[in-house]
C-alpha atoms as a PDB file:
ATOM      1  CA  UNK A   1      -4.149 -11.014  12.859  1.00  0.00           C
ATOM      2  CA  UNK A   2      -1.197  -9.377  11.467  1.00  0.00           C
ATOM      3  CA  UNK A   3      -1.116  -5.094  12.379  1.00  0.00           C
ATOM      4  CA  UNK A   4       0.245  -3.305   9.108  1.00  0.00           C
ATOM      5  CA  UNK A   5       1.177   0.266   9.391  1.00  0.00           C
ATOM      6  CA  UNK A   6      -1.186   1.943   6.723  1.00  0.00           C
ATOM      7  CA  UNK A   7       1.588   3.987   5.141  1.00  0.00           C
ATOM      8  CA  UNK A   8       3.574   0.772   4.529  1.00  0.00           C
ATOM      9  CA  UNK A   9       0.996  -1.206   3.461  1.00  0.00           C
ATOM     10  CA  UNK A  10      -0.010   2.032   0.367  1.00  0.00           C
ATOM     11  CA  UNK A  11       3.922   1.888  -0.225  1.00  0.00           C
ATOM     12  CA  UNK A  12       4.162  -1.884  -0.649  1.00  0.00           C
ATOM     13  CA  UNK A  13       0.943  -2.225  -2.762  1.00  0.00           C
ATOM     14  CA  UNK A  14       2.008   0.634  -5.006  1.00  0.00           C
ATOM     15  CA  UNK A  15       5.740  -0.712  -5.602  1.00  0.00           C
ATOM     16  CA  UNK A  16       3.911  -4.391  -6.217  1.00  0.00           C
ATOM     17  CA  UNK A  17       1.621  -2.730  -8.711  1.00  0.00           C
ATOM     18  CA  UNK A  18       4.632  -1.024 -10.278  1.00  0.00           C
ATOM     19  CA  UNK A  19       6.598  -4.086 -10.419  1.00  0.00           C
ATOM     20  CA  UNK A  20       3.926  -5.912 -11.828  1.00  0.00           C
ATOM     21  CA  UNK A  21       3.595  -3.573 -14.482  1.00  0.00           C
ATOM     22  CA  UNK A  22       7.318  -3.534 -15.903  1.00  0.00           C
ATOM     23  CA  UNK A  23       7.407  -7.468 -15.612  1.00  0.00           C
ATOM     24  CA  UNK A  24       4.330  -7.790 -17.861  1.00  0.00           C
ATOM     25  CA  UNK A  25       6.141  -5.457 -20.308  1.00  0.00           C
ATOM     26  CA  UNK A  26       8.805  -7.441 -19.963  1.00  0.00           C
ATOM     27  CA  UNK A  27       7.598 -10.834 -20.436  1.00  0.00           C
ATOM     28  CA  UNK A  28       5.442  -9.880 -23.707  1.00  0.00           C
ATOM     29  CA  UNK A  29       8.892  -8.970 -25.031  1.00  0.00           C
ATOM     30  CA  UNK A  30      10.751 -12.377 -23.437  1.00  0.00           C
ATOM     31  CA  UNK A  31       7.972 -14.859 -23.622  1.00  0.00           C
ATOM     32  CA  UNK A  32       5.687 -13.483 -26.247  1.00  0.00           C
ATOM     33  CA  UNK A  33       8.587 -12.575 -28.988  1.00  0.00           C
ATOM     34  CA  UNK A  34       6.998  -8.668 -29.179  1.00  0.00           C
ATOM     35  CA  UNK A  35      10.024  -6.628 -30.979  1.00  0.00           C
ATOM     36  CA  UNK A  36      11.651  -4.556 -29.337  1.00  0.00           C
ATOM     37  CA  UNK A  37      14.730  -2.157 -30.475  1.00  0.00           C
ATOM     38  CA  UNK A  38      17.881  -2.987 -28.258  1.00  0.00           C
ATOM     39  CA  UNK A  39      17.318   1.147 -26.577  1.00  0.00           C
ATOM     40  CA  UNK A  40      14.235   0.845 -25.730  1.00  0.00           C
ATOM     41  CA  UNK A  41      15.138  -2.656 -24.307  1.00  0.00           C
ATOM     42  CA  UNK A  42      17.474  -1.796 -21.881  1.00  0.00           C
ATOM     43  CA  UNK A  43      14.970   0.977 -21.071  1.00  0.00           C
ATOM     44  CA  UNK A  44      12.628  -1.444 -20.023  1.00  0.00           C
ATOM     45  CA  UNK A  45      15.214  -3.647 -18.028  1.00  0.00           C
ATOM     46  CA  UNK A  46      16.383  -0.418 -16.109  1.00  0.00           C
ATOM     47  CA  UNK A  47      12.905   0.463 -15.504  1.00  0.00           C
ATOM     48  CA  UNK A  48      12.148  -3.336 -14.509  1.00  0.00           C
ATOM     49  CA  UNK A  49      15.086  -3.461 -11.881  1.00  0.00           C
ATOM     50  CA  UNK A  50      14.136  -0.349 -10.383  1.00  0.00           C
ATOM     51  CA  UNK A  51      11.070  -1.410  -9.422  1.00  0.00           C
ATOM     52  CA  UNK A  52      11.981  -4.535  -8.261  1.00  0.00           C
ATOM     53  CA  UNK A  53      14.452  -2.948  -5.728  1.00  0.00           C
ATOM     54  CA  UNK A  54      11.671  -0.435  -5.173  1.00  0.00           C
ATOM     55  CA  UNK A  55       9.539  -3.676  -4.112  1.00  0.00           C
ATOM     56  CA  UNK A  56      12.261  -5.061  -2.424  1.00  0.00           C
ATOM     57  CA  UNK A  57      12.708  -2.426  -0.258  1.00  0.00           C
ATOM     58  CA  UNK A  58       8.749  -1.762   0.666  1.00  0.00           C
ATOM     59  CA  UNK A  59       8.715  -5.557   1.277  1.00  0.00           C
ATOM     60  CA  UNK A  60      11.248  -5.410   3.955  1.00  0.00           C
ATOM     61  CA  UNK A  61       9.848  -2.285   5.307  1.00  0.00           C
ATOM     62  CA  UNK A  62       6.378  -4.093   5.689  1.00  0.00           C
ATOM     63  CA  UNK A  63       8.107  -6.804   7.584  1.00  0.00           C
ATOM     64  CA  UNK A  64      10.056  -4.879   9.210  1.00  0.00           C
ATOM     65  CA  UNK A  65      13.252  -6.395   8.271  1.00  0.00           C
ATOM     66  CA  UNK A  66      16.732  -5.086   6.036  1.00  0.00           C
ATOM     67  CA  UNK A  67      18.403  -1.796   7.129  1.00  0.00           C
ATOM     68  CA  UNK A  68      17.170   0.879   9.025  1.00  0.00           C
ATOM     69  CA  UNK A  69      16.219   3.812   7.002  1.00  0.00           C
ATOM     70  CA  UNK A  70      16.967   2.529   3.728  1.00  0.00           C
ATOM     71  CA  UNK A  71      14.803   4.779   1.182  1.00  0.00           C
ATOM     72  CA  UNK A  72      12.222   2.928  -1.081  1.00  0.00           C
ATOM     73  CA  UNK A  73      13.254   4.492  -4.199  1.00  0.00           C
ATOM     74  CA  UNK A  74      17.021   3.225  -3.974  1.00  0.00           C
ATOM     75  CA  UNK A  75      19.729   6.185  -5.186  1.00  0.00           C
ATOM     76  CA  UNK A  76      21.061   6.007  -8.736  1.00  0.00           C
ATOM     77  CA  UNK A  77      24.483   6.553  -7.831  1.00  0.00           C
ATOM     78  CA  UNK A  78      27.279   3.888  -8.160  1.00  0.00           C
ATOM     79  CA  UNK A  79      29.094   3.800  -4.655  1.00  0.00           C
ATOM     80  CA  UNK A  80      26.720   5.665  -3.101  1.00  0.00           C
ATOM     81  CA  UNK A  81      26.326   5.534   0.644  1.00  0.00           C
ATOM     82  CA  UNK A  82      22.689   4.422   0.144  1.00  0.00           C
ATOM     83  CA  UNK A  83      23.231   1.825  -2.374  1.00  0.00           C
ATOM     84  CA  UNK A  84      23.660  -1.771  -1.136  1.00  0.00           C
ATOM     85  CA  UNK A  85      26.012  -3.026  -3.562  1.00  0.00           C
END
């Protein structure tokens, strides 16, 4: 049986959930063919991205793998120190 630090565990399952939510947006826009104006679609893409990193990053931290105090909610700014790109 697999030990999962409690605070990890709420952090991934929250970041899943909040994934999960944008993508559904996302796909009754992409597979469903619900309109969207072009704003308020890269809104959603933005929004979807972030919480995928967001996921991303709780995933690793549940497995304890990628780098060593990297933040779950990933900084904003280009070049950043923090930002993996």
């Amino acid at each position: 049986m697999v030990r999962v630090d409690p605070e990890r565990q709420s952090e991934y399952r929250e970041a899943y959930d909040a994934w999960q939510k944008q993508l559904a947006r996302l796909h009754e826009i992409f597979l469903d063919g619900e309109p969207l104006e072009p704003p308020k679609l890269k809104g959603l893409l933005n929004r979807e991205a972030r919480a995928k990193q967001r996921y991303d990053a709780a995933r690793d931290a549940l497995l304890g793998i990628g780098g060593i105090g990297r933040s779950l909610a990933p900084s904003i700014h280009s070049g950043s120190a923090d930002d993996p790109q």
